[in-house]
Protein backbone atom coordinates (compact mmCIF):
# COMPACT_ATOMS: atom_id res chain seq x y z
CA UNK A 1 -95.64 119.60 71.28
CA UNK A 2 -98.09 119.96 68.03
CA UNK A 3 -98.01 117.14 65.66
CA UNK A 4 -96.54 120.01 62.90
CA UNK A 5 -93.52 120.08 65.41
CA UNK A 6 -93.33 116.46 65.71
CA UNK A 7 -92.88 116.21 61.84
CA UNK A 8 -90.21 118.21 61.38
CA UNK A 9 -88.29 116.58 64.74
CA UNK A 10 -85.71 113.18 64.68
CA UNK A 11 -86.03 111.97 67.85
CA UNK A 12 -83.32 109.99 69.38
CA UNK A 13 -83.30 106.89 72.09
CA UNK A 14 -80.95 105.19 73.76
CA UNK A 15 -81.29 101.65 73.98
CA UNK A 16 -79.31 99.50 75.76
CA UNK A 17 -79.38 95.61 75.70
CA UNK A 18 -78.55 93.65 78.91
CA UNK A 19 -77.79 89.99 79.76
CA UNK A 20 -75.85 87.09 79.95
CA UNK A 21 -73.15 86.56 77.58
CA UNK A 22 -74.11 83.63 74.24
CA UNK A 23 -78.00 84.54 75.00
CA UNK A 24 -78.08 86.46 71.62
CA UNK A 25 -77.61 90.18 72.60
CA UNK A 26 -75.09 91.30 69.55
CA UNK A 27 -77.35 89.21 67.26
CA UNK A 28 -80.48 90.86 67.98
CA UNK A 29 -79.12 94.29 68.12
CA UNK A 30 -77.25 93.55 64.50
CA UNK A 31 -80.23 91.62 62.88
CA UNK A 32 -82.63 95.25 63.82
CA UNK A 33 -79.49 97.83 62.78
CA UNK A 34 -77.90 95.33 59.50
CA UNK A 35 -80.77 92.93 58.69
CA UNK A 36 -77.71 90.23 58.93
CA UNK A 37 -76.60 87.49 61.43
CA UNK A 38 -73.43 85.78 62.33
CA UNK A 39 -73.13 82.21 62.47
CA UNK A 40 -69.99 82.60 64.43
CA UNK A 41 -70.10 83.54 68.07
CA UNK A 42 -68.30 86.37 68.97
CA UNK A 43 -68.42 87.82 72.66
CA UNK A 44 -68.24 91.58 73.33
CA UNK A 45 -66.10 92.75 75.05
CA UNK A 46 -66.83 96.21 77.00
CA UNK A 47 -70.04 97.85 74.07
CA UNK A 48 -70.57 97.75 71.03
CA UNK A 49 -72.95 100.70 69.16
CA UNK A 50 -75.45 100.00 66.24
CA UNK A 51 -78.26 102.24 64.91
CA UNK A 52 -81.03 102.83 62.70
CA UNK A 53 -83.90 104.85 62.43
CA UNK A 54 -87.64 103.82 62.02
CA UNK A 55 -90.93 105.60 61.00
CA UNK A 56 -93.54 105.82 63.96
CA UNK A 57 -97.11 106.86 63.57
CA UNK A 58 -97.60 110.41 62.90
CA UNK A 59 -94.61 110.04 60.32
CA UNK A 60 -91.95 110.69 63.43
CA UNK A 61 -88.91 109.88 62.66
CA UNK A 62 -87.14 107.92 65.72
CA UNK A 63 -83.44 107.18 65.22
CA UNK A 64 -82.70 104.35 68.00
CA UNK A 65 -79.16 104.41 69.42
CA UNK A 66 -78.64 100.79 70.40
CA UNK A 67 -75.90 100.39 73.33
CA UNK A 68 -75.08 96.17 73.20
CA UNK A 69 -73.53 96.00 76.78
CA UNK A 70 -70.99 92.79 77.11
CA UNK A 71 -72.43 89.81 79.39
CA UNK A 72 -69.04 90.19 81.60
CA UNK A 73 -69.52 93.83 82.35
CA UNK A 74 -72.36 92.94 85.19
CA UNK A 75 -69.84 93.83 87.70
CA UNK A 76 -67.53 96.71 86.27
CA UNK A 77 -66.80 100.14 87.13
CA UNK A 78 -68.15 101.23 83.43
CA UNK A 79 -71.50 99.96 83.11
CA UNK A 80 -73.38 102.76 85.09
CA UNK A 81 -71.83 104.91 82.66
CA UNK A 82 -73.06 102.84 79.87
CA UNK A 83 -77.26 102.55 81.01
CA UNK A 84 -76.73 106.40 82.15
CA UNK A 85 -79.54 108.33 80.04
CA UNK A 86 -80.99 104.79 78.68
CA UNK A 87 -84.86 105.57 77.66
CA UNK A 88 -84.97 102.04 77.36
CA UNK A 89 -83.11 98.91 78.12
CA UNK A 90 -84.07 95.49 77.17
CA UNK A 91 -83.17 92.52 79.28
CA UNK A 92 -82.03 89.79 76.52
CA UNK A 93 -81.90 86.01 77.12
CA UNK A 94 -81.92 82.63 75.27
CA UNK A 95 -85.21 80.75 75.72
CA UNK A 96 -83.19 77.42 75.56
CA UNK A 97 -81.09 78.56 78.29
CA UNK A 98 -82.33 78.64 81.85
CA UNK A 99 -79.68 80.35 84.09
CA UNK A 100 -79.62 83.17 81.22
CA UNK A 101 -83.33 83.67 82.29
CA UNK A 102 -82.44 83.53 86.06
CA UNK A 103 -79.63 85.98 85.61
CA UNK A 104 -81.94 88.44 84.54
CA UNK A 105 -82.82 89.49 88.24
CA UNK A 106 -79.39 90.56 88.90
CA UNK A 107 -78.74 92.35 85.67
CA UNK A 108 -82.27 93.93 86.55
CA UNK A 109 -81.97 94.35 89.92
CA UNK A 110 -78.39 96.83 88.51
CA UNK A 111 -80.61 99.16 85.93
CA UNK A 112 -83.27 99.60 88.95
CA UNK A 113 -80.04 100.52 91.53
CA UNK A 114 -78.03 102.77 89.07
CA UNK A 115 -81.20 104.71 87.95
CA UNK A 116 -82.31 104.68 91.38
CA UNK A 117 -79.71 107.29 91.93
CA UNK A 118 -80.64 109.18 89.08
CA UNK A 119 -84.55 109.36 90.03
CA UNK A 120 -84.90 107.98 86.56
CA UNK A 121 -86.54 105.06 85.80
CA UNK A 122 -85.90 103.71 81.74
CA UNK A 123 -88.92 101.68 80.23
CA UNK A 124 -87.65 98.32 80.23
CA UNK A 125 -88.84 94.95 77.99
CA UNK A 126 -88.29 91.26 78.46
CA UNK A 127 -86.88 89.98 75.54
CA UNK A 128 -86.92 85.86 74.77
CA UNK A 129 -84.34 85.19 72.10
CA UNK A 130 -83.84 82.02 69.94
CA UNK A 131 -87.80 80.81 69.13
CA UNK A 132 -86.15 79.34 65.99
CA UNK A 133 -85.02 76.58 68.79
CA UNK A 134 -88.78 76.18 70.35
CA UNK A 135 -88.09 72.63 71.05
CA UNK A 136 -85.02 72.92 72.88
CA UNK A 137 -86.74 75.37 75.13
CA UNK A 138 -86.04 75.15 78.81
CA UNK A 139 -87.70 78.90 79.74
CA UNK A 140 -91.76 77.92 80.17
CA UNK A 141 -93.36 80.91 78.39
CA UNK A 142 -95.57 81.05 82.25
CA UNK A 143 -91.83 82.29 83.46
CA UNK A 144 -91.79 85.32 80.94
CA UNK A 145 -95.24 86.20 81.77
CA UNK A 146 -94.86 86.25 85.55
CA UNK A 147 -91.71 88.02 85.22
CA UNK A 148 -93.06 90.73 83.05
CA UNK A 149 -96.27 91.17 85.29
CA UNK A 150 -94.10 91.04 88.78
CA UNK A 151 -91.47 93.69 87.56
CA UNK A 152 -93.88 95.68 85.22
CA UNK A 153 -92.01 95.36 81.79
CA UNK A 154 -93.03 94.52 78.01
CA UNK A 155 -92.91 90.97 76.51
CA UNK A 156 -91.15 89.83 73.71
CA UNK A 157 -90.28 86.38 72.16
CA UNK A 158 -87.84 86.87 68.88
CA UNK A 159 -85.56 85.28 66.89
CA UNK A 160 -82.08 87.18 66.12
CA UNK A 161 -81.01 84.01 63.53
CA UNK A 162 -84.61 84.32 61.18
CA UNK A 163 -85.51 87.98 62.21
CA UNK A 164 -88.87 86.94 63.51
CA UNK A 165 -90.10 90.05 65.63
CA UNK A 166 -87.24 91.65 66.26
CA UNK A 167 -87.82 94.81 63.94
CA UNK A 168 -91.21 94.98 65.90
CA UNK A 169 -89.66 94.36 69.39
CA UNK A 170 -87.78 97.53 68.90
CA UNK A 171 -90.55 99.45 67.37
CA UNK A 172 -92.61 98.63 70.06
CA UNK A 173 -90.61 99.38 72.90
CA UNK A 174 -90.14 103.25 71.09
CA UNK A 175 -93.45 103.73 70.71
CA UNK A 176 -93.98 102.65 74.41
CA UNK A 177 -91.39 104.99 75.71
CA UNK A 178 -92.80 108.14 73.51
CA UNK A 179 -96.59 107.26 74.72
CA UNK A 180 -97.75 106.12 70.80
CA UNK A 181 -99.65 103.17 70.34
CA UNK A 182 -99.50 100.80 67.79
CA UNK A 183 -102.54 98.99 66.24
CA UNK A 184 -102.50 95.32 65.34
CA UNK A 185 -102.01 96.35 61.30
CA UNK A 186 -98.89 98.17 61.99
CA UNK A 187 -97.51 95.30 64.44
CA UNK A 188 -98.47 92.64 61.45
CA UNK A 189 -96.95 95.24 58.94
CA UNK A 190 -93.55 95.30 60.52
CA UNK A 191 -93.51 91.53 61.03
CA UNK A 192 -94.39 91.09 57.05
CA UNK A 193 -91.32 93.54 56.76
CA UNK A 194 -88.32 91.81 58.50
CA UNK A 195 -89.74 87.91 56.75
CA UNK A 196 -89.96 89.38 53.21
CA UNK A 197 -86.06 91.06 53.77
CA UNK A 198 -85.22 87.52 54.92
CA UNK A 199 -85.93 85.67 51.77
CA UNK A 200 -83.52 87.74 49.85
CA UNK A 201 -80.64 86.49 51.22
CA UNK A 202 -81.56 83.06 53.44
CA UNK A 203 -79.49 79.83 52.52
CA UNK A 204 -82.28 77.96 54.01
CA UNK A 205 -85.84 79.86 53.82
CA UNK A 206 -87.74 76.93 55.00
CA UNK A 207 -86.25 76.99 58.44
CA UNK A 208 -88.67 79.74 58.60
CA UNK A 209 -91.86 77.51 58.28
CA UNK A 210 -90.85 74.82 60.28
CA UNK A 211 -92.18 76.59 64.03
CA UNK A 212 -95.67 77.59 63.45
CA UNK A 213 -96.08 78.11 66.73
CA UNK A 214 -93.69 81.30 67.16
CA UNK A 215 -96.28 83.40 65.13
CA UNK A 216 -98.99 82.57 67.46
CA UNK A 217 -96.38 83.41 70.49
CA UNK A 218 -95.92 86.75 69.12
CA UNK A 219 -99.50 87.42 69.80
CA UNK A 220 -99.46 87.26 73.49
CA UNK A 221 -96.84 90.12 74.01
């Protein structure tokens, strides 16, 4: 395909978000679609559907259909039908939460089964939620690595509650699965992007300064 016919295209991915229920999955899907959170828990029952569509070097236009599976739904009849045709799917849990992170396997061990039949593999990206709560962690950062380099995803550490990296979580992960790479400006571009929306509407905008540390996480994806 030229780059004159990758212009004038919209491509579309499906992305569907996996793991345990309370590890952050609706929040992370909402704060990349709505630029919003919700300080009340909610758990979803079945799928819910966001979207939104980013810019992608080359000016391609990439409108991400995210698919936010429910945590109970690891054993139903439905969610085959829900990864079916997933170009991506990204395996969420909470950082301060251990047996979220030990869950993973089996909700893993599912998307490799299911696409198994399929001869379809999606690309598929560890995602650590909740770095705003760094010092509750229980989920050694060594653990994500070895993870990631044992079952050959992505790494990600985000924040759903102050947006930190999850606009460029998502961007990443489409750029993997079209085979575009990203150079550091861009990364550092769309982290700039998602902070600066946050201080327009944040009740407490130093909470955002108070974990130095998550920046320099970021950086080891």
């Amino acid at each position: 395909m030229s780059d004159s016919e990758e212009e004038s295209q919209d491509r579309q991915l499906k992305i569907v978000i996996l793991g345990d229920g309370a590890s952050g999955k609706t929040s992370v899907a909402m704060r990349f679609a709505q630029e919003a959170f919700g300080k009340q828990y909610k758990q979803t029952v079945g799928l819910d559907f966001f979207m939104r569509r980013i810019m992608l070097p080359g000016n391609l236009n990439v409108t991400l259909q995210v698919w936010d599976i429910g945590g109970q739904t690891i054993g139903g009849k439905m969610l085959d039908k829900y990864i079916y045709g997933a170009q991506g799917v990204l395996l969420v849990y909470d950082i301060t939460n251990y047996q979220s992170f030990e869950n993973l396997e089996d909700w893993y061990t599912m998307v490799k089964k299911m696409n198994k039949e399929t001869d379809s593999q999606p690309f598929v990206a560890l995602v650590g939620n909740k770095t705003d709560l760094e010092h509750m962690r229980t989920v050694k950062a060594e653990k994500h690595q070895r993870f990631c380099q044992e079952n050959g995803t992505s790494s990600h550490f985000v924040s759903a509650k102050t947006g930190d990296s999850v606009f460029l979580c998502f961007q990443r992960v489409a750029a993997d699965i079209l085979g575009i790479k990203l150079n550091k400006a861009e990364m550092e571009q769309s982290q700039r992007v998602v902070k600066a929306d946050i201080v327009n509407y944040s009740q407490e905008p130093v909470t955002r300064t108070v974990n130095p540390p998550r920046s320099s996480m970021c950086a080891v994806q």
